[in-house]
Protein backbone atom coordinates (compact mmCIF):
# COMPACT_ATOMS: atom_id res chain seq x y z
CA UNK A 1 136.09 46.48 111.20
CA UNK A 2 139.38 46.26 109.80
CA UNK A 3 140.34 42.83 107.01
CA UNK A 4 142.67 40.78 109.52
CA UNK A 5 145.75 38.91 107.79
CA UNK A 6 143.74 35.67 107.37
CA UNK A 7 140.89 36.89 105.87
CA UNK A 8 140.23 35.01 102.48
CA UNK A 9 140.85 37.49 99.84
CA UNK A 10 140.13 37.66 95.65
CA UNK A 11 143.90 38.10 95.72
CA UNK A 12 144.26 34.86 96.63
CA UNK A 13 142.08 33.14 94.10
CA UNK A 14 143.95 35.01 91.47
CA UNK A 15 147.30 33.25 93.53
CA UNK A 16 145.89 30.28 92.91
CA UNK A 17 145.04 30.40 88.86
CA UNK A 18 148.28 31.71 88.48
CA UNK A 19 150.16 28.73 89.93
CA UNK A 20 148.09 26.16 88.72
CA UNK A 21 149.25 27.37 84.92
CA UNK A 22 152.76 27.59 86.33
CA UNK A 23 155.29 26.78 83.74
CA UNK A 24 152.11 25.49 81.18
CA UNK A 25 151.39 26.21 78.30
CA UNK A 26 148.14 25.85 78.93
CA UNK A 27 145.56 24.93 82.15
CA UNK A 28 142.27 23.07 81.91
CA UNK A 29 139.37 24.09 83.28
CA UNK A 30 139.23 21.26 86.15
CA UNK A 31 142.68 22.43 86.98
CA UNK A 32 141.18 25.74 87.56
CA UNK A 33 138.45 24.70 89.70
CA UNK A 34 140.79 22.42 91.38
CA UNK A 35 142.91 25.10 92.63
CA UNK A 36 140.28 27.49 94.30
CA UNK A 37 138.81 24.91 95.89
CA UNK A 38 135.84 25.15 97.90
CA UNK A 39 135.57 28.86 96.94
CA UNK A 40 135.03 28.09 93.57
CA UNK A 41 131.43 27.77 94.39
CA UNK A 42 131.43 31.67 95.50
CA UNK A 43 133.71 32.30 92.19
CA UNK A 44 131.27 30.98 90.02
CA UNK A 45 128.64 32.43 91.17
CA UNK A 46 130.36 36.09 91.26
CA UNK A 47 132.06 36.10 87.72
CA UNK A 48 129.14 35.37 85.62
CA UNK A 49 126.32 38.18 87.66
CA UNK A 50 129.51 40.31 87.24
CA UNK A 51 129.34 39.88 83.38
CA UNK A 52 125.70 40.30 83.38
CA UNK A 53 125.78 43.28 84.65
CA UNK A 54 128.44 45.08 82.49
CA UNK A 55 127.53 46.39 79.10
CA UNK A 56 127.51 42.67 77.62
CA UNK A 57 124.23 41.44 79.25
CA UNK A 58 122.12 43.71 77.03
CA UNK A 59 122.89 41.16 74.36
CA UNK A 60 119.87 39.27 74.06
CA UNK A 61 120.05 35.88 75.50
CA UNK A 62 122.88 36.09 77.13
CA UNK A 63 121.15 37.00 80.96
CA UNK A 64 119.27 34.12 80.17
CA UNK A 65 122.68 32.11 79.32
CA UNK A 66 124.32 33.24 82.58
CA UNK A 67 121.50 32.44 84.71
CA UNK A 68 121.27 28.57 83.41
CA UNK A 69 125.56 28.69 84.27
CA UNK A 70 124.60 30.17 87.99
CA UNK A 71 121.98 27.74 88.53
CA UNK A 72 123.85 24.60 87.83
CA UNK A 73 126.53 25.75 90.26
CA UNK A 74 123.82 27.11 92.52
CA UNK A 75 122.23 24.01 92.45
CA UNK A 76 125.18 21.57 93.17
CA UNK A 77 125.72 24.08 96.12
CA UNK A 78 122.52 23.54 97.56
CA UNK A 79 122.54 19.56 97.76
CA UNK A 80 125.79 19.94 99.70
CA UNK A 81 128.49 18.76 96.69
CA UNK A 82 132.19 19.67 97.84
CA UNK A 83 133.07 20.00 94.38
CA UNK A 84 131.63 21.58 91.15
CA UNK A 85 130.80 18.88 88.70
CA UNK A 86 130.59 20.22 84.95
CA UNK A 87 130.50 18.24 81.66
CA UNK A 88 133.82 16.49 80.80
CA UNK A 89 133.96 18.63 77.43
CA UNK A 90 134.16 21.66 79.57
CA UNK A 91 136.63 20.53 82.18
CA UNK A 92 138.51 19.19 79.57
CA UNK A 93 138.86 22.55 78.08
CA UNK A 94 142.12 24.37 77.69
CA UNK A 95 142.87 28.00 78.59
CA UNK A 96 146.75 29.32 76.97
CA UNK A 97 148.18 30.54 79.63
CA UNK A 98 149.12 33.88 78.35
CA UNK A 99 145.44 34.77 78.24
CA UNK A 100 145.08 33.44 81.70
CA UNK A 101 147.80 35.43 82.77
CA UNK A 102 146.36 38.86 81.14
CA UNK A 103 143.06 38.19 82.64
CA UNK A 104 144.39 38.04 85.88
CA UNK A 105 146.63 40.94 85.69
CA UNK A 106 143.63 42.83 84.46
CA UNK A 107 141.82 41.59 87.50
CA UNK A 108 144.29 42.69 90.08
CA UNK A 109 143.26 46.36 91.02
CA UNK A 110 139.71 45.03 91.34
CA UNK A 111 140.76 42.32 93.39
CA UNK A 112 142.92 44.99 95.41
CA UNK A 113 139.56 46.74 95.73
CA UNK A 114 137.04 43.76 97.03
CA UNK A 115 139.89 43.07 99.43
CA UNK A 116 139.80 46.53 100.94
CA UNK A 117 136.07 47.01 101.55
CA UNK A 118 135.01 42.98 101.41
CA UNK A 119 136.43 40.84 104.22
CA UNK A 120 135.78 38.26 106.84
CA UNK A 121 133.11 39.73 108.82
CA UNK A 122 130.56 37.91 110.77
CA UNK A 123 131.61 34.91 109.05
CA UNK A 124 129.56 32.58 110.81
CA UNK A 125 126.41 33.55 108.22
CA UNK A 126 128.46 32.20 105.92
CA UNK A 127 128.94 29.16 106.76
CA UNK A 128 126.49 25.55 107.23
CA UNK A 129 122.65 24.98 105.84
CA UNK A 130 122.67 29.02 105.43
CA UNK A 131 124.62 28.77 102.56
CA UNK A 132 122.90 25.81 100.93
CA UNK A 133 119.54 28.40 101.67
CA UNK A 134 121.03 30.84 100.07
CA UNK A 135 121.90 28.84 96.58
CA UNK A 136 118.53 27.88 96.50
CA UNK A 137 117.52 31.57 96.73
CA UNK A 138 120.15 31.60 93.86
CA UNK A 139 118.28 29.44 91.52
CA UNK A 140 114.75 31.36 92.03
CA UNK A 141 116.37 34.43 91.20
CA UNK A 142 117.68 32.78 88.05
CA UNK A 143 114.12 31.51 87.33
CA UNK A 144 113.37 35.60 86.94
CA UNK A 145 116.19 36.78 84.31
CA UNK A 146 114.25 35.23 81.40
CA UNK A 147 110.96 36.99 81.12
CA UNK A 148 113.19 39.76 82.82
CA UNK A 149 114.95 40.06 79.39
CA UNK A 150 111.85 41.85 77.85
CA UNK A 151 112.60 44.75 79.89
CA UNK A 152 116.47 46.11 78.98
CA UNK A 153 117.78 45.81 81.76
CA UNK A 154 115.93 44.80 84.17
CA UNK A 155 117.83 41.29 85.29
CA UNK A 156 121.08 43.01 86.61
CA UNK A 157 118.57 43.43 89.71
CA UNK A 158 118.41 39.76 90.68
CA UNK A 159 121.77 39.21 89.30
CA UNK A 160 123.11 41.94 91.79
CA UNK A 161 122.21 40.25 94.17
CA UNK A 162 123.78 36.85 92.89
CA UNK A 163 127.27 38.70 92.79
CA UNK A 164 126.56 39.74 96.29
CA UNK A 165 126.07 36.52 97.42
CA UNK A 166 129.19 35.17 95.27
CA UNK A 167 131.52 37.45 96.48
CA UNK A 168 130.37 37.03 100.29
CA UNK A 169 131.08 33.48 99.90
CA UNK A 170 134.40 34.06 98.45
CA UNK A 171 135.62 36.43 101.20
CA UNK A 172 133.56 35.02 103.66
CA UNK A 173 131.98 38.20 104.98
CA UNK A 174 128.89 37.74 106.91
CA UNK A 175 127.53 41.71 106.37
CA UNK A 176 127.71 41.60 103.16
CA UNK A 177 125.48 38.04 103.17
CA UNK A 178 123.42 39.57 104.76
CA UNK A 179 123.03 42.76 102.27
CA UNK A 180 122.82 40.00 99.76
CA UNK A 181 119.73 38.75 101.15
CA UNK A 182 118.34 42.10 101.56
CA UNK A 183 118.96 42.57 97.35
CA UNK A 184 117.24 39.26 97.20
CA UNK A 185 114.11 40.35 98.83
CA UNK A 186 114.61 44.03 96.89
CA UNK A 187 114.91 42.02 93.47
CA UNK A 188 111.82 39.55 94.10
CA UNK A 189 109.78 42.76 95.42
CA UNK A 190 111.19 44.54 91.71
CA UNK A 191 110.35 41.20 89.76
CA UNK A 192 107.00 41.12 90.65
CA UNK A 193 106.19 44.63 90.22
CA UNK A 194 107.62 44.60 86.59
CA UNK A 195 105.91 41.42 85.41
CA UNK A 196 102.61 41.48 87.25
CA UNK A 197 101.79 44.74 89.46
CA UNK A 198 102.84 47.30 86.67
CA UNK A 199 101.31 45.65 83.53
């Protein structure tokens, strides 16, 4: 099926930092969350799994890091919130713009990439108590990374499925929800086996 014109896109989240630091020298963090929105949800579930899984989360701790950030957005997801509450320290926190700006021209070509092969599909699954099901199934897979961090490795399997659900939320594509739940299952199936079946 081929992305229609008013399919959500990445692109537009990246819009949407880029004005809210428009003609600042700086942005907070609430201003960021501010401007995506609803989807922030989805974007803060996506960004962090997608750190996780690069090169960085073989540092030890940091899966264990991310996964406490994903489940206190995962959990203000799943008792319904509108809007993602963090500490006033954080929001508070300021971002100079020029970094902002680098980061999301960095981000561009694999925004341009989601948005080809990611889009509104199905979009009913991604909407109503299914989503608030589906942060809950966020938080046990967070419950995993830490006694996952004694194999190397071995938590970019729940976390892949975290970005799957992330992203799905964010372009509101029902398929790839449902893949996402499939990884879920795949990564529970994997956790279990590691931990308990192959000791």
């Amino acid at each position: 099926m081929a992305r229609h014109d008013d399919d959500p896109t990445v692109g537009e989240i990246l819009d949407s930092l880029s004005d809210a630091d428009e003609g600042k020298d700086g942005v907070t963090v609430g201003e960021l969350m501010e401007a995506v929105g609803q989807r922030g949800f989805g974007v803060l579930l996506f960004v962090p799994a997608l750190i996780e899984l690069s090169p960085i989360g073989g540092i030890p701790g940091v899966p264990t890091a991310l996964a406490a950030f994903i489940a206190l957005v995962s959990s203000q997801l799943a008792i319904g919130r509108s809007h993602i509450w963090f500490p006033a320290f954080l929001e508070r926190r300021t971002i100079p713009t020029d970094r902002l700006e680098g980061a999301i021209d960095w981000l561009r070509p694999v925004a341009r990439f989601l948005d080809r092969w990611f889009h509104g599909r199905i979009r009913i699954v991604t909407k109503g108590p299914v989503v608030r099901l589906a942060a809950a199934a966020c938080i046990l897979l967070c419950l995993t990374v830490p006694p996952l961090e004694l194999i190397p490795f071995a938590s970019s399997a729940p976390t892949g499925a975290i970005a799957a659900f992330g992203l799905a939320l964010i372009v509101q594509d029902g398929l790839l929800f449902i893949i996402a739940w499939m990884g879920w299952a795949a990564a529970l199936s994997g956790v279990y086996f590691w931990l308990f079946a192959g000791s």
